[in-house]
C-alpha atoms as a PDB file:
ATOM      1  CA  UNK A   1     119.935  29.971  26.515  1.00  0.00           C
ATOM      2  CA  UNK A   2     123.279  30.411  26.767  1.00  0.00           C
ATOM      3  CA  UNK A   3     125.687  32.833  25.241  1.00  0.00           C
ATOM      4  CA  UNK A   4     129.582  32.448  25.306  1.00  0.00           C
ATOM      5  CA  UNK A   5     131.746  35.868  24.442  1.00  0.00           C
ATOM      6  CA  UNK A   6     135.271  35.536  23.499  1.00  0.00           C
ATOM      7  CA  UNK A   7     136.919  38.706  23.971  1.00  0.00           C
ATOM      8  CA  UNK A   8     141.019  40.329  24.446  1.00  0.00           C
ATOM      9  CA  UNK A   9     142.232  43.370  25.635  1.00  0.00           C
ATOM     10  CA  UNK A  10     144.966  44.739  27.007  1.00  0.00           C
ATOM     11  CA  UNK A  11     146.509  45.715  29.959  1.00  0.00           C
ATOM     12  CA  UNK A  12     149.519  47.736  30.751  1.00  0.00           C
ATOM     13  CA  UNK A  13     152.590  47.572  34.042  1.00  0.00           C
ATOM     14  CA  UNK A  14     154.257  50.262  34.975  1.00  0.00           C
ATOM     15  CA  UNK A  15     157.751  50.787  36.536  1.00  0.00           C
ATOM     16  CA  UNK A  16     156.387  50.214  40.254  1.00  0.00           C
ATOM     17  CA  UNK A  17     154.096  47.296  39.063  1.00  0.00           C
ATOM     18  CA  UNK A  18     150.858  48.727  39.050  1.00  0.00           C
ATOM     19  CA  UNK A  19     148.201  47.364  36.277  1.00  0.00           C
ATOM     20  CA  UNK A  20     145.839  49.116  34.083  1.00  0.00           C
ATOM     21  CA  UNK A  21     143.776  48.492  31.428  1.00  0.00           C
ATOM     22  CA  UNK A  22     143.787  50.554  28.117  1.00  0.00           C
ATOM     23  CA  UNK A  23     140.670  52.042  26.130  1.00  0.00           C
ATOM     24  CA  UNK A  24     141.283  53.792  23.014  1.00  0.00           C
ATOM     25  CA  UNK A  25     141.175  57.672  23.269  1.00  0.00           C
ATOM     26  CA  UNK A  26     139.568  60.173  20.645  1.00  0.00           C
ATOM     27  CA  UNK A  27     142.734  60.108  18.183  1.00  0.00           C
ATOM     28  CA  UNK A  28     142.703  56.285  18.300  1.00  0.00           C
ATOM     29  CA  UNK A  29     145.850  55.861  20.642  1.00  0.00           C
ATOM     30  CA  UNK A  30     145.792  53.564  23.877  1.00  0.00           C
ATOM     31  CA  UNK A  31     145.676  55.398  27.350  1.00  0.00           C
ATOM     32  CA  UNK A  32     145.885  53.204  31.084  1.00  0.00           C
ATOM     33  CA  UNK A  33     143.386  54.120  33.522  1.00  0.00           C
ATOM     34  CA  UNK A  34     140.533  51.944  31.980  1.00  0.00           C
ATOM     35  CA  UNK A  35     138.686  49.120  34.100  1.00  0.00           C
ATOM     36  CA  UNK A  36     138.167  45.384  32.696  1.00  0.00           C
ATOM     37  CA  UNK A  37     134.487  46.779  31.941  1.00  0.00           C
ATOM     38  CA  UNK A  38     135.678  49.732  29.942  1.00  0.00           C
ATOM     39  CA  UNK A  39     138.714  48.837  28.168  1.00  0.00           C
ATOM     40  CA  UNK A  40     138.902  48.489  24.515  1.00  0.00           C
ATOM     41  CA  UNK A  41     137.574  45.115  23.351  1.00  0.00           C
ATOM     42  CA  UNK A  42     139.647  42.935  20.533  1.00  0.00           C
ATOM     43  CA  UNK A  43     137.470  40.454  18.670  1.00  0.00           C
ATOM     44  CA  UNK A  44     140.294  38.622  17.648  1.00  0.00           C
ATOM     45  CA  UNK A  45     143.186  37.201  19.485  1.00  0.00           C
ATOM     46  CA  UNK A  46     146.019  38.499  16.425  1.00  0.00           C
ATOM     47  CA  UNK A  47     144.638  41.979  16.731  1.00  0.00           C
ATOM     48  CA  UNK A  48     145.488  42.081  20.372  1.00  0.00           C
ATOM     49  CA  UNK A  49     148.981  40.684  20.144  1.00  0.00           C
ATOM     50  CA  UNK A  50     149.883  42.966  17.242  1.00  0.00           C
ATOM     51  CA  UNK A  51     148.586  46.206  19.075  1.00  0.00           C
ATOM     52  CA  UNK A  52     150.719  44.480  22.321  1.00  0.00           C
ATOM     53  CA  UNK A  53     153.866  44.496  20.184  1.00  0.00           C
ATOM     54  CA  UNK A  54     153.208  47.909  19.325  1.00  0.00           C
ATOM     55  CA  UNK A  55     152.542  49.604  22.788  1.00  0.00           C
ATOM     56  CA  UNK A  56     155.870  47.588  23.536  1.00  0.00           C
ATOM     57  CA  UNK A  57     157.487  49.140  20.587  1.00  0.00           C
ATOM     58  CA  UNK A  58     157.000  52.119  21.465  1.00  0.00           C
ATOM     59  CA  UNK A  59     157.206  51.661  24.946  1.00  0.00           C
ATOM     60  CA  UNK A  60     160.986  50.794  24.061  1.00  0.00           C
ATOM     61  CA  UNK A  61     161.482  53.510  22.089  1.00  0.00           C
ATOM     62  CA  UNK A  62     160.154  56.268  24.621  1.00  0.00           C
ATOM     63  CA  UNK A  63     161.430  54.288  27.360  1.00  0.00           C
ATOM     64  CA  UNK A  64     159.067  54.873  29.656  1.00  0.00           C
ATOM     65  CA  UNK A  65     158.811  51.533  31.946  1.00  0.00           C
ATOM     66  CA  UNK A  66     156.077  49.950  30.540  1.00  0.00           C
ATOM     67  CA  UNK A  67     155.322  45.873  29.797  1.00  0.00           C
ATOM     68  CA  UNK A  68     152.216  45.562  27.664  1.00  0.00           C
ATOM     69  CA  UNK A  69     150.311  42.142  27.951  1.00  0.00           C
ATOM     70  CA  UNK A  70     146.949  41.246  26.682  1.00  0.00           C
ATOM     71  CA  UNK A  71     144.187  39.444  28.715  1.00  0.00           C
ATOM     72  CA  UNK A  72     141.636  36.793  27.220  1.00  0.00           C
ATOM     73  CA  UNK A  73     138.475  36.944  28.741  1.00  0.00           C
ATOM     74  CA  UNK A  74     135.620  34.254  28.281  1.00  0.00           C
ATOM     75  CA  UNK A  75     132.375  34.926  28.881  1.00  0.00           C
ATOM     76  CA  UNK A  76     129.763  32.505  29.465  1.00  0.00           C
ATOM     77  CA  UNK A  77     126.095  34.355  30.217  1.00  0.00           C
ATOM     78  CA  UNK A  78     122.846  31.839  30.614  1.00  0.00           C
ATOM     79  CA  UNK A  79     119.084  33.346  30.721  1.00  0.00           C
ATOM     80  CA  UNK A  80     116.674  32.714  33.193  1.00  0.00           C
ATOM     81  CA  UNK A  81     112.772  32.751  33.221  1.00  0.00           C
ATOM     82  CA  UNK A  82     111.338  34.275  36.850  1.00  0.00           C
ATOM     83  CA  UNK A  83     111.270  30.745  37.578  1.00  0.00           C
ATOM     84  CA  UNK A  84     114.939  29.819  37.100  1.00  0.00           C
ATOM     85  CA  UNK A  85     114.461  27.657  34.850  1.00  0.00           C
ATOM     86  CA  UNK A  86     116.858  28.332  31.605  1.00  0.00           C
ATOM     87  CA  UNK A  87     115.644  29.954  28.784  1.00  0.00           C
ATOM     88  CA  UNK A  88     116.131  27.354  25.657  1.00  0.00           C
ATOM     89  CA  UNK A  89     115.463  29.888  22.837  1.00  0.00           C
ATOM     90  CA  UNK A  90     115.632  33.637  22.342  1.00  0.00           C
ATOM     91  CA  UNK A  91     111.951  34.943  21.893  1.00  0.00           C
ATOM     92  CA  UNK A  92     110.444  38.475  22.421  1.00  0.00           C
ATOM     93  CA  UNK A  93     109.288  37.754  25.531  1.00  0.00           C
ATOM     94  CA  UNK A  94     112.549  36.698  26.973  1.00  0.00           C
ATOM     95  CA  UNK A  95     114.599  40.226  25.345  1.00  0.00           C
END
């Protein structure tokens, strides 16, 4: 069986050209420091530009040094049996 995952998120530059991911923090505001793994997840690819814009917006405005880009990530994830052979359908025995 296998699963494909489309997913965006985005990742920020600073001055001296170092790149971090964001993750949302508690009051719903992006902070760098996150890894691929942990970053906050877009399901759609409009979302992530529009939140880009923003942390370049405001980026601008506190001019900070900054570049905002987002990342599109596909996943593609296929189940096994012990065997190897590849699971066809998704049954209790193979959760």
């Amino acid at each position: 069986m296998t699963e494909k995952i489309q997913e965006f998120y985005l990742v920020e530059r600073n001055s001296s050209g170092s790149e971090s991911c964001l993750t949302r923090n508690y009051s719903n505001g992006f902070v760098s420091g996150a890894t691929p793994n942990t970053a906050f997840k877009f399901k759609e690819e409009e979302q992530a530009k529009q939140f880009c814009k923003m942390q370049n917006m405001l980026a601008g405005i506190f001019d900070n040094g900054t570049k905002t880009f987002y990342v599109k990530q596909d996943i593609t994830r296929t189940k096994y049996t012990e065997d190897g052979q590849v699971v066809e359908e998704t049954t209790e025995e193979t959760l």
